[in-house]
Protein backbone atom coordinates (compact mmCIF):
# COMPACT_ATOMS: atom_id res chain seq x y z
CA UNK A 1 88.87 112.44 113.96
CA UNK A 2 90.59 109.27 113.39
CA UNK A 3 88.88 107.20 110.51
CA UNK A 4 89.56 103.51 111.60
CA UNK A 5 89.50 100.30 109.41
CA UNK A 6 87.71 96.69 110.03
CA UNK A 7 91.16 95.27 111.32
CA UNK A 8 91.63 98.52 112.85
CA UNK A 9 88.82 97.55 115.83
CA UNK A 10 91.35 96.73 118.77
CA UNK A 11 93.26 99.76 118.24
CA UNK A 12 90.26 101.74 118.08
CA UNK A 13 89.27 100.94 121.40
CA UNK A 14 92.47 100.98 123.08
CA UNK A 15 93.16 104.80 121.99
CA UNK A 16 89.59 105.49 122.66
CA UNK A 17 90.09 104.42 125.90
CA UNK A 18 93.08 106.92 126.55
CA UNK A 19 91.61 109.85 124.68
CA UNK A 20 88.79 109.20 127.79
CA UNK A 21 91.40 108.82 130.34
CA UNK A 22 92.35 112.50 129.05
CA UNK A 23 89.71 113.80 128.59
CA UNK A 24 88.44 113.08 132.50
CA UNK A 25 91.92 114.55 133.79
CA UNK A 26 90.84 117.86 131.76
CA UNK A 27 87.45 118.30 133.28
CA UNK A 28 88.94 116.98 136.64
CA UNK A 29 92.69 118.81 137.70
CA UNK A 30 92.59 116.27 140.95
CA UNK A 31 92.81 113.22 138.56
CA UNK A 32 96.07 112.26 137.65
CA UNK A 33 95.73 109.80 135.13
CA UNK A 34 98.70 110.73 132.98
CA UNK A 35 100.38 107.38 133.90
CA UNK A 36 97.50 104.77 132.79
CA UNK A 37 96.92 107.15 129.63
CA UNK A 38 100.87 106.65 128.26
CA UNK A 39 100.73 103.51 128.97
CA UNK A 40 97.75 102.59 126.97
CA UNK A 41 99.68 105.18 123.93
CA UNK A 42 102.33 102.52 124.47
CA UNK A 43 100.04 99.43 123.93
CA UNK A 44 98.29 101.41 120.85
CA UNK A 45 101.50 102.21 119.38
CA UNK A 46 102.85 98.51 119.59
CA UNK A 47 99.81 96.99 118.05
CA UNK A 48 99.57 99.34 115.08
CA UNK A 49 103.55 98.84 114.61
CA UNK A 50 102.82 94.86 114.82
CA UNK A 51 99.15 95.36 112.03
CA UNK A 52 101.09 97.26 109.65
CA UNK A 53 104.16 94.83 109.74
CA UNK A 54 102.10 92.25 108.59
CA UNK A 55 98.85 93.30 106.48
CA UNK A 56 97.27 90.90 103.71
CA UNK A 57 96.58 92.03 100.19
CA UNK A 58 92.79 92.37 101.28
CA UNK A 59 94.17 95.17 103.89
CA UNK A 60 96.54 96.63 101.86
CA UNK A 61 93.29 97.11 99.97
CA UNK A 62 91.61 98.73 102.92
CA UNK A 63 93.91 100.74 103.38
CA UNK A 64 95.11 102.13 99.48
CA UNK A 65 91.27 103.29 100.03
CA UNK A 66 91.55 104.89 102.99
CA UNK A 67 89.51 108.23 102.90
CA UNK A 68 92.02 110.64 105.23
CA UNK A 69 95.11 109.26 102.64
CA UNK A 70 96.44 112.24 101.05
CA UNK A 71 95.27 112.91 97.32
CA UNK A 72 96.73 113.85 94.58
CA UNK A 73 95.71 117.80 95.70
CA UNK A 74 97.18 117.36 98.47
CA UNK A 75 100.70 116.47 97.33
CA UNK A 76 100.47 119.43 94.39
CA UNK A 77 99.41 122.09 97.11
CA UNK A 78 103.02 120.82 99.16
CA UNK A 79 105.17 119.66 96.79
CA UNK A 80 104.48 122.05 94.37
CA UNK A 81 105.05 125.70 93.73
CA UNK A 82 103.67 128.03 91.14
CA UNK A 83 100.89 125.62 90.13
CA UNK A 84 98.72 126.80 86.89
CA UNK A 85 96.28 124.23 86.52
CA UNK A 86 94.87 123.45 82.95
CA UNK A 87 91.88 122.85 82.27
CA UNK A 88 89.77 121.12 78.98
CA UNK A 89 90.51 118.39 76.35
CA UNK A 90 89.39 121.15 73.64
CA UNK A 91 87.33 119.07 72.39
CA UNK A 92 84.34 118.31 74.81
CA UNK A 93 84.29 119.20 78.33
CA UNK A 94 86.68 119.51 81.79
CA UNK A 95 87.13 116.32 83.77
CA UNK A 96 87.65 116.88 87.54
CA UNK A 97 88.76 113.62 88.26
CA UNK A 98 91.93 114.59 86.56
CA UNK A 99 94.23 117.34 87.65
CA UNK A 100 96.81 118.86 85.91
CA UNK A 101 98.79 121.54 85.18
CA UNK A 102 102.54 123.46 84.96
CA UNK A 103 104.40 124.09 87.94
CA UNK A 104 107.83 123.86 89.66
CA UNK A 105 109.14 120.86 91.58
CA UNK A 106 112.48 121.85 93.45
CA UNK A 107 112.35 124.85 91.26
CA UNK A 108 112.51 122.87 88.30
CA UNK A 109 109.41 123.83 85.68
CA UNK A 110 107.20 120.49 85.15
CA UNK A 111 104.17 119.19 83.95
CA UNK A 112 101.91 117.64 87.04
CA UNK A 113 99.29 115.54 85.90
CA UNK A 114 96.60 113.47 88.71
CA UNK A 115 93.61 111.14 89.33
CA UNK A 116 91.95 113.43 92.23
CA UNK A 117 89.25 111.70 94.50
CA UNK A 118 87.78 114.64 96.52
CA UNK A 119 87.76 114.56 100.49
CA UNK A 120 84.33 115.14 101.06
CA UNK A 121 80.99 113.95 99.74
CA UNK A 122 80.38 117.04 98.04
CA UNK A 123 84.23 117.00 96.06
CA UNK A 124 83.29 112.90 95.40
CA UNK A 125 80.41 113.71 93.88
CA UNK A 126 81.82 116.43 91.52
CA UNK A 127 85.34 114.10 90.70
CA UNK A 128 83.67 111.53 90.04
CA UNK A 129 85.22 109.76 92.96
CA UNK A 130 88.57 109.81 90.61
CA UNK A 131 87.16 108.03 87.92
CA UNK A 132 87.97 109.84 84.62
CA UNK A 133 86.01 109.78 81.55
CA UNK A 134 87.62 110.38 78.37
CA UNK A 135 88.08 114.19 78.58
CA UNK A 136 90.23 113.83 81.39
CA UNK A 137 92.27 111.19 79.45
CA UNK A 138 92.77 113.75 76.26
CA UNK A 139 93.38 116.45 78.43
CA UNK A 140 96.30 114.21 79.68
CA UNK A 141 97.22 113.74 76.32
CA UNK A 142 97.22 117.44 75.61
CA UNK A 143 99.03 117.74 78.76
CA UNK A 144 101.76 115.52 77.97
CA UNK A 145 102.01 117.02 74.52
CA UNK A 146 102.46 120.42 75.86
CA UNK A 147 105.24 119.17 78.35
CA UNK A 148 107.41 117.47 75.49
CA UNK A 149 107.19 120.69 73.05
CA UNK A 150 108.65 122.32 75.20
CA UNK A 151 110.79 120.21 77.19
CA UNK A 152 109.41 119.13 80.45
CA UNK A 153 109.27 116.51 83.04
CA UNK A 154 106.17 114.93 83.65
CA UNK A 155 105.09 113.85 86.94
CA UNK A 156 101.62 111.67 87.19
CA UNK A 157 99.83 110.56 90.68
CA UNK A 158 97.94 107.49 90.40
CA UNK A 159 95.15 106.97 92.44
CA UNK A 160 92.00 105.58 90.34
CA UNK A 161 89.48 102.70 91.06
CA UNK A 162 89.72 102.50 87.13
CA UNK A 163 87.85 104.34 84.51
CA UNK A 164 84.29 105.60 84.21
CA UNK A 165 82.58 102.95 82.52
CA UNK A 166 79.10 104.89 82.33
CA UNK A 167 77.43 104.99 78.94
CA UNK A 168 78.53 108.18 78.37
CA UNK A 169 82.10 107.48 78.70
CA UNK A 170 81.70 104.61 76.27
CA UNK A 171 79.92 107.02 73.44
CA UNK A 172 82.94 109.19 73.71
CA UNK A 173 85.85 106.76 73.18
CA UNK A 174 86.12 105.47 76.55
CA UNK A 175 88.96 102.86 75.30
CA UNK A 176 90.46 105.08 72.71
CA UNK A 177 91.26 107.67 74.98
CA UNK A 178 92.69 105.80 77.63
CA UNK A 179 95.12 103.65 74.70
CA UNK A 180 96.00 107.64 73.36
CA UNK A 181 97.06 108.41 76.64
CA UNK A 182 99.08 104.98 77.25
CA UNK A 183 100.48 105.67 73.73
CA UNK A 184 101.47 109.40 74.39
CA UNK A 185 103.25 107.94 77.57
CA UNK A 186 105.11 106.38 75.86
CA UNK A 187 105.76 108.58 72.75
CA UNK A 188 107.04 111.70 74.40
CA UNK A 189 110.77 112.45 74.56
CA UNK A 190 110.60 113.79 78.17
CA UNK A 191 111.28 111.91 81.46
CA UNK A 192 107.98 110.79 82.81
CA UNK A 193 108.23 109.42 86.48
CA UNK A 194 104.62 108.19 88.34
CA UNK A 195 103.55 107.42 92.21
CA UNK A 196 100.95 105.24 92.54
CA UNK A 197 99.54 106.75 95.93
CA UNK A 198 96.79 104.74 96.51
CA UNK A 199 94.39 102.91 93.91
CA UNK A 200 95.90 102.16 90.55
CA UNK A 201 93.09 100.34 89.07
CA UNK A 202 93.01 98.73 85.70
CA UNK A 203 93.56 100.86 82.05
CA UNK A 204 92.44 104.08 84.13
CA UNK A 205 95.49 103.62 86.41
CA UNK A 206 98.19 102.50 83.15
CA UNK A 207 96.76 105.29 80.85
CA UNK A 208 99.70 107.62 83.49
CA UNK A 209 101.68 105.00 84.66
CA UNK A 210 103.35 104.19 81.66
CA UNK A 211 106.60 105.73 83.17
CA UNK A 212 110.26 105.95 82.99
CA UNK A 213 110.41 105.17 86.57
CA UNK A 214 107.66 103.97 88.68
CA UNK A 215 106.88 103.90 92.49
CA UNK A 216 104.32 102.95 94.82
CA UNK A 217 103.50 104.05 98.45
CA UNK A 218 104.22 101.04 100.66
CA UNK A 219 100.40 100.21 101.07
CA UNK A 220 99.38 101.17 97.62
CA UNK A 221 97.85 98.79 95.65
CA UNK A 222 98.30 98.41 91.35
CA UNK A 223 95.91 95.65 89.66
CA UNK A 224 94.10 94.96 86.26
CA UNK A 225 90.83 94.53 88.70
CA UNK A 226 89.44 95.42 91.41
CA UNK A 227 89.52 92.77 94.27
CA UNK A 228 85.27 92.33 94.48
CA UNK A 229 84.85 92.74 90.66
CA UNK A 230 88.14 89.94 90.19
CA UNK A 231 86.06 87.62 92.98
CA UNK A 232 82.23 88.84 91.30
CA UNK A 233 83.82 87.34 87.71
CA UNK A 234 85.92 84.42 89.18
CA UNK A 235 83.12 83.12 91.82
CA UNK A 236 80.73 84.68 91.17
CA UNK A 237 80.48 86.19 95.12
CA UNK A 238 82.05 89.66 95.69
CA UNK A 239 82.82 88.42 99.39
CA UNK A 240 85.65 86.82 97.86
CA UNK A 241 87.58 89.39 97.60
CA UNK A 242 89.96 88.46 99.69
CA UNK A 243 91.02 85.49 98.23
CA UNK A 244 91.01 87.31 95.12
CA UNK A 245 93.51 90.39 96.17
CA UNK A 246 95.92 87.22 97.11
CA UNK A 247 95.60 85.96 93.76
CA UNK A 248 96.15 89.07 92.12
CA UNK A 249 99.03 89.95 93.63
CA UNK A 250 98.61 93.52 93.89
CA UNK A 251 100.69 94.94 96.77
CA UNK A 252 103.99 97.12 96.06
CA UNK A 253 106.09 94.09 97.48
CA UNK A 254 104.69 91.71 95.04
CA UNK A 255 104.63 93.67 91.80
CA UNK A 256 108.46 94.98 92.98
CA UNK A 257 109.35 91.30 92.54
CA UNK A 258 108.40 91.03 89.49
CA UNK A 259 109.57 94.17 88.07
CA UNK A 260 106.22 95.89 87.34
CA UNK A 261 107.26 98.92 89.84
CA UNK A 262 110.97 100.79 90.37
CA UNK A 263 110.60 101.50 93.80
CA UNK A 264 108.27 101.19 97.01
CA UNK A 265 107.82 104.35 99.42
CA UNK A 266 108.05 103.57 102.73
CA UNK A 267 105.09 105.00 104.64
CA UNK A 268 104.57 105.82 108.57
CA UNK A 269 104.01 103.63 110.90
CA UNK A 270 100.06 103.37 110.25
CA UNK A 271 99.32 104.41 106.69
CA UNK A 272 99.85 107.57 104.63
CA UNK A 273 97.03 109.25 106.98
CA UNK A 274 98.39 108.54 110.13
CA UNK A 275 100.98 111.17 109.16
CA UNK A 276 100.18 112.74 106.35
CA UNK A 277 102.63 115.47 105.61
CA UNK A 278 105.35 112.77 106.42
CA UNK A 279 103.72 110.81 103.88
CA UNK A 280 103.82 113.27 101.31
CA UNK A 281 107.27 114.28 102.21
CA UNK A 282 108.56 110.68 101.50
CA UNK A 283 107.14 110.80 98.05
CA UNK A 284 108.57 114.26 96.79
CA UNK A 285 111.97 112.64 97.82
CA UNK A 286 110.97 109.45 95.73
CA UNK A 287 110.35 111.95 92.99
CA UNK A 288 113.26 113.86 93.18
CA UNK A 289 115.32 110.81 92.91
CA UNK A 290 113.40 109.03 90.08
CA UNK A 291 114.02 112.49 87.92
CA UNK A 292 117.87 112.58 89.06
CA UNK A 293 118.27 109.09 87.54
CA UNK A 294 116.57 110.42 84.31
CA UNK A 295 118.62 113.46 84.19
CA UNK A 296 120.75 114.07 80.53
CA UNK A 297 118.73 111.80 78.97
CA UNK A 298 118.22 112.77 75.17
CA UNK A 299 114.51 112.04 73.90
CA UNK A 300 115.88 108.83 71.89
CA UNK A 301 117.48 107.09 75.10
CA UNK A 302 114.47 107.85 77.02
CA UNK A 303 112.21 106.03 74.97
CA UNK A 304 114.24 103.67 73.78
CA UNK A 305 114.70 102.25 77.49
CA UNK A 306 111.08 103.18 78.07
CA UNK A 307 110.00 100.67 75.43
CA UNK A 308 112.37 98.11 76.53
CA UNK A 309 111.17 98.23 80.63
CA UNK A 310 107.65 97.00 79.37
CA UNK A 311 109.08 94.18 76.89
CA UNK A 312 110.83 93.04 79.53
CA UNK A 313 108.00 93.70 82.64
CA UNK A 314 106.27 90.56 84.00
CA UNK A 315 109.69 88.57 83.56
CA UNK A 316 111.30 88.75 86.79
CA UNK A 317 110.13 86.97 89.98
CA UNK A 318 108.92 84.62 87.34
């Protein structure tokens, strides 16, 4: 069942009106309504090409939250082969909000590491909607240690409201362990490419993205803040939100300008879950790219230029 959006409401009720059409010629074999129904697929079809051509930050917000987008299990279980998950910081406990493991990509071994939602309320609950606490950031760590020992890519997925900030989560080095895992990012002597696939929100979202090369679906969103807790500080009104996603400039196209991001993923014509295996599809080739221009690297080079990128980030568009 299609899951439709507050700008969504004209589209909803256009193919709701077809899936009736069709659903009246099946109970009925005398009404032939085929006609009227393609045509209204037609009308659907142009208004979602002519919403997605032009969606505000707010939207893009909307959508980067979307719950039928694919998550970061998703694009392991088909991009991924021979997929040994790890689990533990060794120190305290196992975060599900952050999956990770060794696998292949195109055959090649690699380190995968993920913010993981869930798809259900049940799989919410238990990831903690993807916000990590700071087990999941030191298993990262330990992750990311493990891949340069012994040679390996990493690949992160980036989709995170932020952080936990519970008490808990502050007891156990909130802070520290998302700067460890910023700091391994951008220690280790291994290519490390990222996707931010939907959310990327604040230190939770940089504590992976602290890449070689980094991309973002085309409707993604990458910010320091969330829109209402940006428009709850600035105005004191969450229902400013809107005006504050404009002011943080948080789409793909924006922070592409000004060099924050490598690349921006083109998604279908709708959003990631319109077409989800398309979706994901379009990212492994982003991935397989970012880790051909990475290729023959030596550990020095890589984080030499990896140092340099985030000197320099922030200065163009400027």
């Amino acid at each position: 069942m299609q899951n439709y959006l507050d700008f969504e409401k004209g589209l909803a009720e256009i193919e709701g009106k077809a899936a009736e059409l069709r659903a009246l010629s099946a109970d009925d074999a005398k009404m032939d309504i085929g006609d009227e129904a393609s045509a209204l697929d037609r009308k659907a079809a142009t208004l979602l090409s002519d919403l997605y051509d032009d969606l505000s930050p707010w939207q893009k917000a909307q959508v980067a939250r979307h719950p039928m987008r694919p998550h970061c299990k998703d694009y392991i279980e088909a991009l991924f082969t021979e997929y040994m998950p790890l689990a533990g910081d060794r120190n305290f406990a196992e975060d599900l909000a952050v999956l990770g493991g060794l696998a292949r990509f195109n055959d090649q071994p690699v380190v995968v590491i993920g913010h993981e939602k869930g798809s259900d309320t049940t799989s919410r609950i238990s990831r903690n909607f993807g916000m990590a606490r700071p087990e999941g950031y030191r298993k990262a760590v330990r992750l990311m240690d493990l891949a340069d020992r012994f040679g390996l890519p990493v690949i992160t997925l980036v989709d995170t409201p932020g952080a936990y900030p519970g008490k808990g989560a502050e007891e156990r080095g909130q802070s520290e362990a998302i700067a460890r895992s910023t700091e391994k990012c951008l220690t280790i002597g291994v290519p490390l490419v990222s996707v931010i696939i939907g959310e990327g929100g604040s230190g939770g979202a940089v504590a992976f993205a602290t890449a070689d090369r980094l991309a973002m679906l085309e409707h993604s969103i990458y910010s320091v803040i969330s829109p209402e807790g940006c428009a709850s500080i600035l105005w004191k009104d969450a229902e400013k939100m809107r005006e504050a996603a404009e002011a943080l400039r948080l789409t793909a196209q924006d922070l592409h300008k000004l060099g924050v991001i490598d690349r921006i993923i083109e998604e279908p014509t709708g959003g990631a879950q319109r077409n989800r295996d398309d979706a994901i599809q379009r990212v492994g080739r982003a991935i397989s790219a970012m880790l051909g221009e990475l290729a023959g690297k030596d550990a020095d080079t890589l984080r030499k230029n990896r140092r340099q990128k985030f000197i320099d980030m922030g200065k163009k568009g400027l």
